[in-house]
Protein backbone atom coordinates (compact mmCIF):
# COMPACT_ATOMS: atom_id res chain seq x y z
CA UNK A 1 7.97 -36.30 6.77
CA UNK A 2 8.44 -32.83 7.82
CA UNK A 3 8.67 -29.84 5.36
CA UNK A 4 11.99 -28.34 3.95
CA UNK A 5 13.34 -26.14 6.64
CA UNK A 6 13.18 -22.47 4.68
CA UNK A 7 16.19 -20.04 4.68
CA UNK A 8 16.07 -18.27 7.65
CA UNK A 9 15.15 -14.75 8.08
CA UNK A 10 18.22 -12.35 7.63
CA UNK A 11 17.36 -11.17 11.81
CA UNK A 12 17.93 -14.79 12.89
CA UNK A 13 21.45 -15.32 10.74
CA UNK A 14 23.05 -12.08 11.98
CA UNK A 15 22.55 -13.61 15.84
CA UNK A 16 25.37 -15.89 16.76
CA UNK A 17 24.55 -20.06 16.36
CA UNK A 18 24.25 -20.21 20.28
CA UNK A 19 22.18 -16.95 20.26
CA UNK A 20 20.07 -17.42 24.27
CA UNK A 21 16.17 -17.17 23.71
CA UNK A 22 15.36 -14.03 24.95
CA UNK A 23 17.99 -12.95 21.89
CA UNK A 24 15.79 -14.80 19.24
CA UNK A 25 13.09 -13.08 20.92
CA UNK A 26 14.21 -9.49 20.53
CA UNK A 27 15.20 -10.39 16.89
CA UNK A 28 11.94 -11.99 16.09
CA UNK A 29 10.66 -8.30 16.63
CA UNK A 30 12.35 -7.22 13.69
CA UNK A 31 11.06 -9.82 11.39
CA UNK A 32 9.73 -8.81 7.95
CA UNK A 33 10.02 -12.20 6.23
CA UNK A 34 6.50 -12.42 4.91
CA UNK A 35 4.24 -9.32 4.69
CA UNK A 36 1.97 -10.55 7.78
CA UNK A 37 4.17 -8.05 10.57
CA UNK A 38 2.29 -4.95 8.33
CA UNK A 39 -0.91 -5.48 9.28
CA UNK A 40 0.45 -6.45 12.80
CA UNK A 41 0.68 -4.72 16.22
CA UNK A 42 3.69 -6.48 16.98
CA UNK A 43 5.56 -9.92 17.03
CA UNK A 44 3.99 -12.78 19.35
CA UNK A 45 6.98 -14.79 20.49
CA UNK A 46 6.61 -17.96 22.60
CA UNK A 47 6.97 -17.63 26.64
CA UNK A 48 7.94 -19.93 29.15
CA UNK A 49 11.07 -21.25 30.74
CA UNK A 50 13.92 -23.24 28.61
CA UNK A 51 14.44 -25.68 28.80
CA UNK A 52 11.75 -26.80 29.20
CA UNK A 53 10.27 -30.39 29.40
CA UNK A 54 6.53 -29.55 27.48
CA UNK A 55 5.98 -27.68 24.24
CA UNK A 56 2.85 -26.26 23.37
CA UNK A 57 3.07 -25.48 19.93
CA UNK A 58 -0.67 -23.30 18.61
CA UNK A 59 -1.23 -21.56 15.21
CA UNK A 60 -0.90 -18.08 15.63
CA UNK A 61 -1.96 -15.09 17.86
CA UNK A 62 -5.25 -13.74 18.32
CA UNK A 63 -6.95 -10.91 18.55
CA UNK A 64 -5.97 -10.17 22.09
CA UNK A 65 -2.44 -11.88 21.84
CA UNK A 66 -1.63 -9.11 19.19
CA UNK A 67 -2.20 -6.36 21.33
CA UNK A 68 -1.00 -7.55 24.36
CA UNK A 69 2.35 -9.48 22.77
CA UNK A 70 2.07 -12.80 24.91
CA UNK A 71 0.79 -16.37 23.64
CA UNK A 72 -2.63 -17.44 24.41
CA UNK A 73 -4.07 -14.63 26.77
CA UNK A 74 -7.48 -14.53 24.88
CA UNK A 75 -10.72 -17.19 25.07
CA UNK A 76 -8.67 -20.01 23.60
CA UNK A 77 -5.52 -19.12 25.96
CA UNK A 78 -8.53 -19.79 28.65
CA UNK A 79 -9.48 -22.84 27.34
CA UNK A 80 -5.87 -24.12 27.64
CA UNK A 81 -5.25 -22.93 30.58
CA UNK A 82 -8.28 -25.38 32.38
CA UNK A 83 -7.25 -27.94 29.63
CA UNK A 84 -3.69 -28.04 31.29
CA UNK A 85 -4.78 -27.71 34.93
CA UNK A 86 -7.63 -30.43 34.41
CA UNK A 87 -4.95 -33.03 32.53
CA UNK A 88 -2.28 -32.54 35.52
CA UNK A 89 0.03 -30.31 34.05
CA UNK A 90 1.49 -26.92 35.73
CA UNK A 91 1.31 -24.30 32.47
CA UNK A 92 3.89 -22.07 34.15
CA UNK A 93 6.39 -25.54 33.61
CA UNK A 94 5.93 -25.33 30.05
CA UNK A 95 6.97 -23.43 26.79
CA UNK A 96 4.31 -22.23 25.06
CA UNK A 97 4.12 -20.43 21.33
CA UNK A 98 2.84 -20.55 18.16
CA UNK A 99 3.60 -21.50 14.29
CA UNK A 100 2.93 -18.32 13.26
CA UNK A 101 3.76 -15.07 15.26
CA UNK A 102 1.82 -12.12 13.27
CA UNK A 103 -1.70 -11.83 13.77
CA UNK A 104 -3.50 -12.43 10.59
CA UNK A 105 -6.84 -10.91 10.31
CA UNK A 106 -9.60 -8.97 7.88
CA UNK A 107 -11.64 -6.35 8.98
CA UNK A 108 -15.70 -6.87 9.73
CA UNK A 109 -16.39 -3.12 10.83
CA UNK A 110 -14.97 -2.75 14.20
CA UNK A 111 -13.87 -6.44 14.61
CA UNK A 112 -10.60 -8.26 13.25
CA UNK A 113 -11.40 -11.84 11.93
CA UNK A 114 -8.70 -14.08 12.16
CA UNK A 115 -7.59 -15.17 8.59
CA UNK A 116 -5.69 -18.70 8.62
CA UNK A 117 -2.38 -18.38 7.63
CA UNK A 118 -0.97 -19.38 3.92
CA UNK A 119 1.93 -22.17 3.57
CA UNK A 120 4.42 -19.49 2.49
CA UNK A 121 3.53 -17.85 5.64
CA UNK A 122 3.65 -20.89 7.53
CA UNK A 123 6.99 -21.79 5.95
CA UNK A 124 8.17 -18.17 6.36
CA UNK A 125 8.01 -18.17 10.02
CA UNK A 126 9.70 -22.40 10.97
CA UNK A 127 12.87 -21.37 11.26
CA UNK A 128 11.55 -18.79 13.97
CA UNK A 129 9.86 -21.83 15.34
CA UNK A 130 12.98 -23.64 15.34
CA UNK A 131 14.98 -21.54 16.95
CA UNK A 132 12.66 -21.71 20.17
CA UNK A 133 12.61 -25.85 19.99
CA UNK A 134 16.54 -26.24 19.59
CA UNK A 135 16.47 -23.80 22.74
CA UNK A 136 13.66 -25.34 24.89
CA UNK A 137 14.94 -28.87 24.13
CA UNK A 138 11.31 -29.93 25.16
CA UNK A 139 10.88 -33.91 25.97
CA UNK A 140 7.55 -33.66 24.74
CA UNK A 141 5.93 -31.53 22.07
CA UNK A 142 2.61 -30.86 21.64
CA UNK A 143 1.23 -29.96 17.85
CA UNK A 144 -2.40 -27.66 18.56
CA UNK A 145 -4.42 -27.28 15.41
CA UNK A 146 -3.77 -27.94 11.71
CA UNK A 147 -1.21 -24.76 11.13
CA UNK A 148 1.15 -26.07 13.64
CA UNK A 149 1.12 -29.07 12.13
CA UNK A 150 1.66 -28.23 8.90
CA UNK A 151 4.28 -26.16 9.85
CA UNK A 152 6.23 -29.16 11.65
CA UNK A 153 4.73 -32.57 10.47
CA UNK A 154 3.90 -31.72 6.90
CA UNK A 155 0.97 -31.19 4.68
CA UNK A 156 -0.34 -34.59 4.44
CA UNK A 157 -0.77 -34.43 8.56
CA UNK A 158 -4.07 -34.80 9.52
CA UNK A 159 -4.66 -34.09 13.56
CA UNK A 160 -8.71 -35.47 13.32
CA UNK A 161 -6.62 -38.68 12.13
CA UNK A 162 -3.57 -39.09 14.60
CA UNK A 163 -4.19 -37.16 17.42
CA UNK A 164 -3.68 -38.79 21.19
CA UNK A 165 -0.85 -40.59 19.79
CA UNK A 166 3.02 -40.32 19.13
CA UNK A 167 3.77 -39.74 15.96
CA UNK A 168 6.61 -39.84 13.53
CA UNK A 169 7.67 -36.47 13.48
CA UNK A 170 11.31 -36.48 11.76
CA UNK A 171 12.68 -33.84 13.60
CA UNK A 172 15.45 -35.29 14.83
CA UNK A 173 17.87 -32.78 14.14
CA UNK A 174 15.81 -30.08 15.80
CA UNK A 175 14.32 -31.88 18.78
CA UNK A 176 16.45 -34.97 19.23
CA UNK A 177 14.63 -36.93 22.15
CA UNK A 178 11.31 -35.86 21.89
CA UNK A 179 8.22 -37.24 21.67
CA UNK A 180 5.85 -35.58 19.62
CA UNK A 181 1.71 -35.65 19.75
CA UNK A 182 -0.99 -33.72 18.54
CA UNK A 183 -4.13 -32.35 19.72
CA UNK A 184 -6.78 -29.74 18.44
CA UNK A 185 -6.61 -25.96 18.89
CA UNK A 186 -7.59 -24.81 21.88
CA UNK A 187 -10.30 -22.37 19.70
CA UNK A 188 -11.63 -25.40 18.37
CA UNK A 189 -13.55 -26.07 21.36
CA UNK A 190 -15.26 -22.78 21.36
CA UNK A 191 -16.73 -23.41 17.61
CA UNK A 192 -17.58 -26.92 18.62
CA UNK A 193 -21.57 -27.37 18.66
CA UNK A 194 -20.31 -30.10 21.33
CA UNK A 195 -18.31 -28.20 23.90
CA UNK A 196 -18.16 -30.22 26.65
CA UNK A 197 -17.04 -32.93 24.09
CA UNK A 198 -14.56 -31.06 22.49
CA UNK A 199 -12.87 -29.83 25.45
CA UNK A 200 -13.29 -33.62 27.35
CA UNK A 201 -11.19 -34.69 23.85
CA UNK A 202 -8.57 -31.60 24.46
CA UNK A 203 -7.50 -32.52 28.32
CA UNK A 204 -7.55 -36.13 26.78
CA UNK A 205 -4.73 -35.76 24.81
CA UNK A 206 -3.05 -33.73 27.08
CA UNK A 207 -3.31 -36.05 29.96
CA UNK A 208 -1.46 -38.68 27.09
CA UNK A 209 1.38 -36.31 26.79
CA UNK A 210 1.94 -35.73 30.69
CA UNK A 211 2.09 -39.47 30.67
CA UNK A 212 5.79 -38.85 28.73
CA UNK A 213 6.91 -36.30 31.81
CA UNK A 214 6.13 -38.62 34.73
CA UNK A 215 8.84 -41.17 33.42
């Protein structure tokens, strides 16, 4: 069962209930519903078209996302990239964002170390998340790594457990129509001692999802 949606940020109810993307987008730039924008360069918002018949859903963004503003353009955005092109799926035909759209890091000297996110922080940022599904209208969804699933499919969701398959996602409301699968984070194959597994697994699951667009 998914989580209690959370009260949206006060940015997100000033825009009108049919608010276009790119006007969630802006807004999302203002965001300071959880204290991860201070440490932040700036907000990562999802990118693609919308609608849009795939949604990638990832965690949050990285190192390079945060200084460049745009979803998976560092190693993991890499990995994805092949992942996609390898399992038959054009990237530029699909939404793609994140739970989470601060950067959350510590510093090691001159290196930030992503931190994962906390479940107010998680929770802080759905209705963000929301706002870009009701808009994309996806016919498939695609959950990457344990954050985004936490963030849509509970606590209790375990992706080792029910990945390659459709689950039931109770989002209804949000995404009525959609099927909705999950797969590890694309980073995940980098700290695998077993890439070529790892990644083999990744295009795996997103071949299973493409299967949902071709009918």
């Amino acid at each position: 069962m998914a989580p209690r949606r959370p009260d949206p940020p006060d940015v997100l109810l000033a825009l009108p209930p049919d608010a276009p993307l790119d006007e969630v987008a802006q807004a999302a730039r203002h965001c300071t519903n959880c204290p991860l924008y201070r440490n932040a360069t700036m907000t990562v918002f999802g990118e693609g078209p919308a609608p849009a018949p795939l949604m990638l859903v990832g965690e949050q963004p990285g190192d390079k996302e945060d200084l460049q503003g745009h979803p998976f353009v560092g190693p993991a955005g890499r990995v994805l990239d092949r992942a996609l092109a390898d399992a038959g799926v054009d990237r530029g035909a699909a939404y793609v964002t994140n739970a989470v759209k601060h950067f959350k890091w510590k510093p090691a000297g001159k290196v930030r170390l992503h931190q994962k996110p906390s479940a107010g922080e998680v929770g802080a940022c759905r209705p963000w998340l929301v706002a870009e599904i009701e808009r994309v209208d996806p016919r498939v969804l695609v959950v990457m790594g344990a954050t985004a699933a936490q963030s849509l499919l509970g606590p209790s969701f375990r992706v080792t457990r029910h990945r390659g398959e459709w689950v039931d996602h109770g989002l209804d409301e949000v995404a009525p129509g959609a099927r909705v699968t999950a797969t590890i984070h694309p980073s995940a194959v980098l700290r695998s001692d077993d890439r070529d597994a790892a990644y083999a697994s990744l295009v795996d699951d997103l071949r299973f999802a493409a299967t949902a667009l071709a009918s």
